[in-house]
C-alpha atoms as a PDB file:
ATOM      1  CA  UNK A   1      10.987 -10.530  16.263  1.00  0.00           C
ATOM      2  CA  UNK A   2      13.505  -7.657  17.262  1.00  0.00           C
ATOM      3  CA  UNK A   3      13.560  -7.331  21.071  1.00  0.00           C
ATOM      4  CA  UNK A   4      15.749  -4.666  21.827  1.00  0.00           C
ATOM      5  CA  UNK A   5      17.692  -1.634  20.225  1.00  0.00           C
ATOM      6  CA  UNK A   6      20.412   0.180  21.806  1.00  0.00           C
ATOM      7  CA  UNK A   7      22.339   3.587  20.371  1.00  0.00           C
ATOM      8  CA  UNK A   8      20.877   3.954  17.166  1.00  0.00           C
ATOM      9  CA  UNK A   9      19.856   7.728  16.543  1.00  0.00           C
ATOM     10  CA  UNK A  10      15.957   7.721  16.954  1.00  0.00           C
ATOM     11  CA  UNK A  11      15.465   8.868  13.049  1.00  0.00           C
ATOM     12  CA  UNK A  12      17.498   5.565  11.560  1.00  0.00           C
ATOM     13  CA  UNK A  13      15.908   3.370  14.334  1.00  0.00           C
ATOM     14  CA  UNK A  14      12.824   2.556  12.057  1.00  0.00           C
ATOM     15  CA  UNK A  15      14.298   2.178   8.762  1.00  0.00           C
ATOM     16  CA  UNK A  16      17.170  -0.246  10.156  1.00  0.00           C
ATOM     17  CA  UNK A  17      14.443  -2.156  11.919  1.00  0.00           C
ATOM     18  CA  UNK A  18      11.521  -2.078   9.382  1.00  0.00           C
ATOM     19  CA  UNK A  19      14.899  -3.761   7.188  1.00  0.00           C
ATOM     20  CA  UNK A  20      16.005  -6.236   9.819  1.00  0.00           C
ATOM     21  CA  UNK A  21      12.581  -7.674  10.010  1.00  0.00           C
ATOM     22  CA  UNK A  22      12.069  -7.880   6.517  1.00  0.00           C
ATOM     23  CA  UNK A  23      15.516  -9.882   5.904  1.00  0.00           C
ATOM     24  CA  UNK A  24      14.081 -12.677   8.640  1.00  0.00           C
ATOM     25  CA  UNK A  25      10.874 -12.874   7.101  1.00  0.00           C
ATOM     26  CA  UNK A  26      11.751 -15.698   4.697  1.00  0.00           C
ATOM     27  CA  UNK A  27      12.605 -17.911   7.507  1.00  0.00           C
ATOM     28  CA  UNK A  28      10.745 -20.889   8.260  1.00  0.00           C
ATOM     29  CA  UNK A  29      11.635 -20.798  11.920  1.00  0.00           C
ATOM     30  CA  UNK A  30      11.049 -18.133  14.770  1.00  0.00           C
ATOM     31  CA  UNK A  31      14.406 -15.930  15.266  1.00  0.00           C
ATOM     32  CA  UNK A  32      14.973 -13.473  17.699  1.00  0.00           C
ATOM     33  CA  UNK A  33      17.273 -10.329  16.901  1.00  0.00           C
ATOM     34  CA  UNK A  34      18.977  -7.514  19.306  1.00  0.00           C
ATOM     35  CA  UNK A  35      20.060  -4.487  17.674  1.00  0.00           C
ATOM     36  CA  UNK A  36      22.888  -2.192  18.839  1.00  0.00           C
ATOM     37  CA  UNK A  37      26.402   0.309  17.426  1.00  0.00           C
ATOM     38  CA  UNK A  38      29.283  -0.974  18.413  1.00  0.00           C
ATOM     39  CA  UNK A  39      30.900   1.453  20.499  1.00  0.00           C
ATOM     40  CA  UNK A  40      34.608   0.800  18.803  1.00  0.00           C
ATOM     41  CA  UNK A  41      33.827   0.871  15.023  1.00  0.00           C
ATOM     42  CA  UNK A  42      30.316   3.200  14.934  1.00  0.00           C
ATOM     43  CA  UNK A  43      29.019   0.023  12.684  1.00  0.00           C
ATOM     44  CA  UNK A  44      25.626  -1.565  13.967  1.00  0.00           C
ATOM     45  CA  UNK A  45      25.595  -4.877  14.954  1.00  0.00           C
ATOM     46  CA  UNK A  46      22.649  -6.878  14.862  1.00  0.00           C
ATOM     47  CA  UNK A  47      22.741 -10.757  17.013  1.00  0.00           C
ATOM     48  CA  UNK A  48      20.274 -13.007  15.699  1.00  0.00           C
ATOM     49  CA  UNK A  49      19.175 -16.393  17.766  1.00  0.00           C
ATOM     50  CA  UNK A  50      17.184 -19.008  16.987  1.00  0.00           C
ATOM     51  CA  UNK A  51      16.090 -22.428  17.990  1.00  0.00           C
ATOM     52  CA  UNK A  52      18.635 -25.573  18.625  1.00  0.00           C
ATOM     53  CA  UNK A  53      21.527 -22.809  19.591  1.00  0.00           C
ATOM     54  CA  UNK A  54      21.079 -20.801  16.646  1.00  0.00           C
ATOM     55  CA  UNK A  55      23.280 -17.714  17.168  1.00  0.00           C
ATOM     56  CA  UNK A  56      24.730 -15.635  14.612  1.00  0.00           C
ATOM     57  CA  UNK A  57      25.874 -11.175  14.214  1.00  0.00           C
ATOM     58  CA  UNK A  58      25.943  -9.333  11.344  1.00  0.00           C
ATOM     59  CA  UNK A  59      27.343  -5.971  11.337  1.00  0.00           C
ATOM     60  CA  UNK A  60      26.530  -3.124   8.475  1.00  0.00           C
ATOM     61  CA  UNK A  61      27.334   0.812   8.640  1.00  0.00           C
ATOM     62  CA  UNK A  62      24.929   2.692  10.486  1.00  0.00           C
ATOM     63  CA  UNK A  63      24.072   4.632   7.066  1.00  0.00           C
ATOM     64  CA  UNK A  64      23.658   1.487   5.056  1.00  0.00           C
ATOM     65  CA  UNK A  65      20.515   1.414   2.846  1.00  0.00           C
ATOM     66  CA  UNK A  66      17.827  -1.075   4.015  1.00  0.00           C
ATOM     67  CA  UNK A  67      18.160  -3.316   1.139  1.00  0.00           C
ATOM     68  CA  UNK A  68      21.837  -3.885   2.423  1.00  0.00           C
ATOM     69  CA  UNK A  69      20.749  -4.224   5.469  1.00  0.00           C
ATOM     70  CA  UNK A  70      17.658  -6.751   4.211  1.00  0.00           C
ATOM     71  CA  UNK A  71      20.193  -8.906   2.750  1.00  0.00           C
ATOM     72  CA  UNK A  72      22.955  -9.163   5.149  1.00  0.00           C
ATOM     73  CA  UNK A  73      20.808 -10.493   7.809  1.00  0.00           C
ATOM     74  CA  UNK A  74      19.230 -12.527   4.704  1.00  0.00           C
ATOM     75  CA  UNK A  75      22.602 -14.272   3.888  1.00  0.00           C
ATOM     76  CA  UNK A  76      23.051 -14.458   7.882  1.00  0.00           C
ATOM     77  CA  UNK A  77      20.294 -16.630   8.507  1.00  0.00           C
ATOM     78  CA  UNK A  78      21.222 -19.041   5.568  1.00  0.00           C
ATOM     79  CA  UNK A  79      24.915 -19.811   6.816  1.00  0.00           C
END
């Protein structure tokens, strides 16, 4: 479940999203994820919590194609 999205240009919101969701869809439990650019490095940073103090970030260029996107927050969820 994404709940919120912060400074990401309104025609990359969706696909970044749409490819967030999809790279937590393989989990067995129910994670959270905020979405925002890091002011400092223009990169997009993406926090992910979960249950039992599950809390992990990923970051990927804000141009980065979904499946890169899919499988950083794939490989996130794993560690």
């Amino acid at each position: 479940m994404i709940f919120d999205v912060k400074g990401i240009p309104a025609t990359r919101r969706e696909r970044i999203e749409t490819a967030v969701a999809a790279g937590g869809k393989q989990a067995a439990e129910s994670y959270e994820a905020w979405i925002t650019v890091d002011s400092y490095s223009g990169a997009v940073r993406v926090l992910i919590t979960g249950p039992l103090g599950f809390e992990r970030t990923c970051q990927f260029p804000l141009d980065a194609e979904a499946y890169e996107i899919t499988e950083r927050v794939r490989a996130t969820l794993e560690d």
